[in-house]
C-alpha atoms as a PDB file:
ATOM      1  CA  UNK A   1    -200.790-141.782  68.788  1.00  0.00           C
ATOM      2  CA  UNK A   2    -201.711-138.662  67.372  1.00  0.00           C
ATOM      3  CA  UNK A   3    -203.386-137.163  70.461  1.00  0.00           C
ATOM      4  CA  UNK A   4    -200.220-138.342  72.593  1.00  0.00           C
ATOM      5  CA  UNK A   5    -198.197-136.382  70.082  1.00  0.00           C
ATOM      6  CA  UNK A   6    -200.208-133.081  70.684  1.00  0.00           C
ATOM      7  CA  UNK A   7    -200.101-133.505  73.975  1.00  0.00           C
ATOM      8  CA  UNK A   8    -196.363-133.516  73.882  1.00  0.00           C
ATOM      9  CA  UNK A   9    -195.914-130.999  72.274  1.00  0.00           C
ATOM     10  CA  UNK A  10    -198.579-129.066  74.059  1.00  0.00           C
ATOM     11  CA  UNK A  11    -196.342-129.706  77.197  1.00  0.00           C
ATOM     12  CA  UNK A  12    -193.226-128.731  75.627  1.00  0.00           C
ATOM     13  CA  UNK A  13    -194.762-125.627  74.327  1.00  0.00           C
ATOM     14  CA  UNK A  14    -195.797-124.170  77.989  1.00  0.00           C
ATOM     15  CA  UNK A  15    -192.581-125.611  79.819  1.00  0.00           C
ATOM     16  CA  UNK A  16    -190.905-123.362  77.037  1.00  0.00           C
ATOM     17  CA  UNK A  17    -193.100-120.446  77.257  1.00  0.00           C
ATOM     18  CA  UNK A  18    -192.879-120.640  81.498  1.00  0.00           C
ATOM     19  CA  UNK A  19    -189.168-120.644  81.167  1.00  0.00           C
ATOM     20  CA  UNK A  20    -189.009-117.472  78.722  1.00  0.00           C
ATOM     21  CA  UNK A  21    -191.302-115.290  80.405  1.00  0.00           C
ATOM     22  CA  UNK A  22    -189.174-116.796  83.786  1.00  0.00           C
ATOM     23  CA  UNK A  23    -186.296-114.202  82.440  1.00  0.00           C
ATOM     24  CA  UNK A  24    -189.164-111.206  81.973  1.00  0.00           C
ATOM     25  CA  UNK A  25    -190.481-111.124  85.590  1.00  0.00           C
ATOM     26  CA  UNK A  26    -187.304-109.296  87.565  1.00  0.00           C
ATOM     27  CA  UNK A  27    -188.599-106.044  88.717  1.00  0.00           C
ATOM     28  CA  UNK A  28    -187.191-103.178  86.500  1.00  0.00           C
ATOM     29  CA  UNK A  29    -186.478-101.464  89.604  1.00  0.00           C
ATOM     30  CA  UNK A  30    -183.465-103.692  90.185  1.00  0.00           C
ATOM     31  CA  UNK A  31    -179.863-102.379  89.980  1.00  0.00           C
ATOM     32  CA  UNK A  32    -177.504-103.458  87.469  1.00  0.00           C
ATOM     33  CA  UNK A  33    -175.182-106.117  88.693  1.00  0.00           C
ATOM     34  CA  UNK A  34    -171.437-104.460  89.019  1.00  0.00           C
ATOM     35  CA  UNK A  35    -168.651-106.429  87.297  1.00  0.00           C
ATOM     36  CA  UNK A  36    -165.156-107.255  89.049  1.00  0.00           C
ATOM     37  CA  UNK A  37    -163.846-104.560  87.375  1.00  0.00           C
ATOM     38  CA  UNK A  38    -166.542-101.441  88.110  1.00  0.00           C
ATOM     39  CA  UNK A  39    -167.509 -99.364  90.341  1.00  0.00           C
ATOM     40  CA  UNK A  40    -171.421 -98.497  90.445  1.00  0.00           C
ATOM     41  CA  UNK A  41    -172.731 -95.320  91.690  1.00  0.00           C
ATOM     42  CA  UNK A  42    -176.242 -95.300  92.388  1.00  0.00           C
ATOM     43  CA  UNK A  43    -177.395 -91.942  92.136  1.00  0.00           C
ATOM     44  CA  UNK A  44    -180.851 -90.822  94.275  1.00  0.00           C
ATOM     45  CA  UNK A  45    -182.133 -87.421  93.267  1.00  0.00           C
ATOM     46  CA  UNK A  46    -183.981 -85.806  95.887  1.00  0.00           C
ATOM     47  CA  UNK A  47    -184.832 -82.456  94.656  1.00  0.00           C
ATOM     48  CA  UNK A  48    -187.466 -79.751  94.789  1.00  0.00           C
ATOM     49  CA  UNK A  49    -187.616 -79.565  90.274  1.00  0.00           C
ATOM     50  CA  UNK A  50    -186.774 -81.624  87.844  1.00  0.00           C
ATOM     51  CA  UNK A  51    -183.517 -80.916  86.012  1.00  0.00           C
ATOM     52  CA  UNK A  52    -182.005 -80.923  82.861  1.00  0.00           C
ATOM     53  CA  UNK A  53    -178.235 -82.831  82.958  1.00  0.00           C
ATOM     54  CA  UNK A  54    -176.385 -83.838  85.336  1.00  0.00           C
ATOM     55  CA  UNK A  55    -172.594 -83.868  85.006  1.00  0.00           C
ATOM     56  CA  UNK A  56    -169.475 -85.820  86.927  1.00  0.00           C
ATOM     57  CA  UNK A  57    -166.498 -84.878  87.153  1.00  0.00           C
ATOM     58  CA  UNK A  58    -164.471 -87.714  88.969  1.00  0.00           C
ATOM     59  CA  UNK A  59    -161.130 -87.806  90.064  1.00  0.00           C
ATOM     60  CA  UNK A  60    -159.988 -91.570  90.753  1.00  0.00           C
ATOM     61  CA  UNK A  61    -156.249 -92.345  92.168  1.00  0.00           C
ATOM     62  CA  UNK A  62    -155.020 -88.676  90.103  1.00  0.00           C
ATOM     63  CA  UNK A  63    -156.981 -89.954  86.388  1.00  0.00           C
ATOM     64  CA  UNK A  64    -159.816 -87.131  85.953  1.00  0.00           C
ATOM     65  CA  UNK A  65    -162.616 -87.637  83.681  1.00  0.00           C
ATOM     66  CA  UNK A  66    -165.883 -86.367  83.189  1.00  0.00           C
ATOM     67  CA  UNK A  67    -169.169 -87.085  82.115  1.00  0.00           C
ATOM     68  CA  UNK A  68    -172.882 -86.858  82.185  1.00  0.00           C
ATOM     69  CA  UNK A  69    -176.247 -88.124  82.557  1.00  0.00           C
ATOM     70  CA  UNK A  70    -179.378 -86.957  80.219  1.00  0.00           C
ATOM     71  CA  UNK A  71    -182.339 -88.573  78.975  1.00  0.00           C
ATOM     72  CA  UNK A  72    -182.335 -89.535  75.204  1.00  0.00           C
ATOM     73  CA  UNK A  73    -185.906 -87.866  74.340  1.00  0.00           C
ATOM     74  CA  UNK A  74    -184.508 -84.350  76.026  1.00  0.00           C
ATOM     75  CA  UNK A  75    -186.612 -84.200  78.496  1.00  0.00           C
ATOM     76  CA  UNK A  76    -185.756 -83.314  82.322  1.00  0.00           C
ATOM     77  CA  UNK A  77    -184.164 -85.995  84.799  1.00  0.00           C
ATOM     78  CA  UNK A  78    -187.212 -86.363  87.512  1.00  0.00           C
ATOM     79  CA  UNK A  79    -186.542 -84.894  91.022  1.00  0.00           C
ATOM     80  CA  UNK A  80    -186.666 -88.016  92.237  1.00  0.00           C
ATOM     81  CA  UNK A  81    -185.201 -90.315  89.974  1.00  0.00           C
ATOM     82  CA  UNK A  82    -182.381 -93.007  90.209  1.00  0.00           C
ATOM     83  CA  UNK A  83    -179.394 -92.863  87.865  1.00  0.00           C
ATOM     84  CA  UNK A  84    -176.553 -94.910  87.423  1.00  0.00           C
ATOM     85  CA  UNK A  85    -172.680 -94.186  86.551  1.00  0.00           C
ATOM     86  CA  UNK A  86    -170.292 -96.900  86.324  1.00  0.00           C
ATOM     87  CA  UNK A  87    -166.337 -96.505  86.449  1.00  0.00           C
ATOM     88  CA  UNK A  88    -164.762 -99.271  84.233  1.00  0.00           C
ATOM     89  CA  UNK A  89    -160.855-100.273  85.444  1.00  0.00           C
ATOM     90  CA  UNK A  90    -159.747 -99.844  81.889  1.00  0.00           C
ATOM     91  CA  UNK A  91    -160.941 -96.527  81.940  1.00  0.00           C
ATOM     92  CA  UNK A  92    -157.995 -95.639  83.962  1.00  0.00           C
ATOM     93  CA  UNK A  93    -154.096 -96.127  84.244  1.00  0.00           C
ATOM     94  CA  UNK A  94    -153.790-100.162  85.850  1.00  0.00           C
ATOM     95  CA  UNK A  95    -155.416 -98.661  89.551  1.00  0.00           C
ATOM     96  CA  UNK A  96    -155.724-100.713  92.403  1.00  0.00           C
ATOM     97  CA  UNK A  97    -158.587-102.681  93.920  1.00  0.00           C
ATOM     98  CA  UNK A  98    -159.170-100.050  96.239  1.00  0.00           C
ATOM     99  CA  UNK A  99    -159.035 -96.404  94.923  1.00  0.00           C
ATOM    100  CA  UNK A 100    -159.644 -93.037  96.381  1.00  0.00           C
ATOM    101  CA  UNK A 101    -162.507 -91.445  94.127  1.00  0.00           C
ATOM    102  CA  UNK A 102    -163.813 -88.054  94.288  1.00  0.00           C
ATOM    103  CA  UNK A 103    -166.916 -87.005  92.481  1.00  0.00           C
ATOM    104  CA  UNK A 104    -167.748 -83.207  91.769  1.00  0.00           C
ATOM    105  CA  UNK A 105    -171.335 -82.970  90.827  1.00  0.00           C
ATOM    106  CA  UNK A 106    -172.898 -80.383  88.114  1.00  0.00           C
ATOM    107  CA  UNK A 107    -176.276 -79.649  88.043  1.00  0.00           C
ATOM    108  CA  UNK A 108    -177.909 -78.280  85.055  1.00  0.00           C
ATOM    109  CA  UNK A 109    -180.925 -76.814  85.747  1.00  0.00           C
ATOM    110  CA  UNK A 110    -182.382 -76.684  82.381  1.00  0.00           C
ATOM    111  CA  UNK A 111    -181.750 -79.345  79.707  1.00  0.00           C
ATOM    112  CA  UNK A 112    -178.821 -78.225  77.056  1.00  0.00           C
ATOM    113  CA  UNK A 113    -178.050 -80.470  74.281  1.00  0.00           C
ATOM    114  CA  UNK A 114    -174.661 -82.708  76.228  1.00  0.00           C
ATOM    115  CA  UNK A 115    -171.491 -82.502  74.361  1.00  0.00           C
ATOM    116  CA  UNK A 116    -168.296 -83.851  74.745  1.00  0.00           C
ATOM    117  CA  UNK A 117    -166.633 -80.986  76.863  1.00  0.00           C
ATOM    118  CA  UNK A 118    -169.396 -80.428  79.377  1.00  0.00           C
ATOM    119  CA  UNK A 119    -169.402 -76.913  78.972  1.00  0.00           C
ATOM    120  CA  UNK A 120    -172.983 -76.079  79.200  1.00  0.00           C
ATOM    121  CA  UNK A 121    -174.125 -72.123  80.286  1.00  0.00           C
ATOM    122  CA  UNK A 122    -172.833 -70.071  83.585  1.00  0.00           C
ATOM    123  CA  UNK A 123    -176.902 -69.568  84.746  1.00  0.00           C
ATOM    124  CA  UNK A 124    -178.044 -73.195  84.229  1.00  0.00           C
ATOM    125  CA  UNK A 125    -174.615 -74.227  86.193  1.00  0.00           C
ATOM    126  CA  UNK A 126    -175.020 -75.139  89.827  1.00  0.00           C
ATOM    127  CA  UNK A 127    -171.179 -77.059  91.045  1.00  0.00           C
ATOM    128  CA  UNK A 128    -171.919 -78.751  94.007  1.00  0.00           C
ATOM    129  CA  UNK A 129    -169.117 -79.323  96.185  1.00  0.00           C
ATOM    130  CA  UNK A 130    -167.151 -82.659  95.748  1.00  0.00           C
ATOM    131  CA  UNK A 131    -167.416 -86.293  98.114  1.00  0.00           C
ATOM    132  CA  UNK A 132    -164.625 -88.044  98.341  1.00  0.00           C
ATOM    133  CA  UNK A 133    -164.327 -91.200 100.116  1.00  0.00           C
ATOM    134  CA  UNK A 134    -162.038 -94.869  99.298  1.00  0.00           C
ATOM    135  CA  UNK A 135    -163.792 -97.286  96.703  1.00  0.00           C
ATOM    136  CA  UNK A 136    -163.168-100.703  95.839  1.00  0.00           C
ATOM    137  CA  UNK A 137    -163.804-102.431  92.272  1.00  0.00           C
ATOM    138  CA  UNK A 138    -166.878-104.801  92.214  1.00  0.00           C
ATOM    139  CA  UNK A 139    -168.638-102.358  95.162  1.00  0.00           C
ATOM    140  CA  UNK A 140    -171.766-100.739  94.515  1.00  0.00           C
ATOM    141  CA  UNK A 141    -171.845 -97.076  96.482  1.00  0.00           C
ATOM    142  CA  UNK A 142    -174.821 -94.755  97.179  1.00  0.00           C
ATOM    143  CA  UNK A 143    -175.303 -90.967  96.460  1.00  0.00           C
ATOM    144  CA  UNK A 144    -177.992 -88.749  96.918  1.00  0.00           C
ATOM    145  CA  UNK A 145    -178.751 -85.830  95.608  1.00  0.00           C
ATOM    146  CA  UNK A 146    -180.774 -82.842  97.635  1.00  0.00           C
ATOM    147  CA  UNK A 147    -181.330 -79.663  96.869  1.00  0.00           C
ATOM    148  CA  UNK A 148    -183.264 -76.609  94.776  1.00  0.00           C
ATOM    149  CA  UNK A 149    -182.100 -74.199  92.482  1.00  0.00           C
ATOM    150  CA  UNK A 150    -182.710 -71.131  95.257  1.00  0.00           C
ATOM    151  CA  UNK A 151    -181.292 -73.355  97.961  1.00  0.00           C
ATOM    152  CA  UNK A 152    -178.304 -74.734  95.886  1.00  0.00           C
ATOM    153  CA  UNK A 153    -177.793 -78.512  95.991  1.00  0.00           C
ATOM    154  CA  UNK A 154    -176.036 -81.313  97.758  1.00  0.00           C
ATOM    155  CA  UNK A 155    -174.289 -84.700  97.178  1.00  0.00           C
ATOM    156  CA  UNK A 156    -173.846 -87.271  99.985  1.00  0.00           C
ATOM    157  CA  UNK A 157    -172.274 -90.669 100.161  1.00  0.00           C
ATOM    158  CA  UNK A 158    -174.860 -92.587 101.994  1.00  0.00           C
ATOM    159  CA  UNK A 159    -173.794 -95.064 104.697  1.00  0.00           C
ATOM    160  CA  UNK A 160    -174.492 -98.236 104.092  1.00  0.00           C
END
């Protein structure tokens, strides 16, 4: 009786363990899943350097706001890393489903502490001009980044 118990619970023991660890083997490569009510930007930096912050400035259906991407430890977002930006609905004035969003892109070249009115210095500035194209709630869009600080830099919506 004793031995059948064990093995019970043996059993139960690895079906739990092979269900936990189930959750831990996604790739951490793998995009967040967007909500109903975001929009996801998927951000591909494609540069010659590293760089320190890189700043939004969106403009969706006439409702600007702004914000930024950094790394926690202050160090430099990798020249060919992938960031993520998300635009909640509730963020904005009741929009539509589908909203015409333009993003103006900041790079700054060398990290500065962020703060709340992205003003960061003139010589680490680079303004890239703005995309603008029609988005949709619960749609996941594609930007990438090119660029250098001699060359200046580059946003693109890519076609998908």
């Amino acid at each position: 009786m004793r031995k059948k118990m064990s093995i019970l619970l043996f059993t139960l023991l690895v079906m739990l363990l092979a269900v936990s660890m189930s959750g831990c083997s996604g790739s951490d490569d793998a995009p967040p899943q967007v909500a109903e009510d975001e929009i996801l930007l998927i951000i591909q930096l494609d540069l010659k350097e590293d760089i320190g912050l890189l700043i939004l400035d969106q403009n969706l259906d006439g409702v600007e706001t702004s914000g930024g991407i950094s790394n926690a430890d202050k160090s430099d977002l990798k020249s060919n890393e992938i960031v993520y930006w998300t635009l909640h609905k509730q963020e904005y004035e009741n929009p539509a489903d589908s909203v015409g969003l333009s993003v103006r892109f900041r790079v700054i070249t060398e990290y500065c502490d962020p703060n709340y009115e992205n003003d960061y210095p003139e010589e680490y500035t680079v303004l890239l001009d703005p995309i603008s194209f029609n988005a949709d709630f619960c749609e996941t869009y594609h930007i990438t980044i090119t660029g250098d600080k001699e060359n200046g830099y580059q946003a693109s919506l890519d076609e998908t």
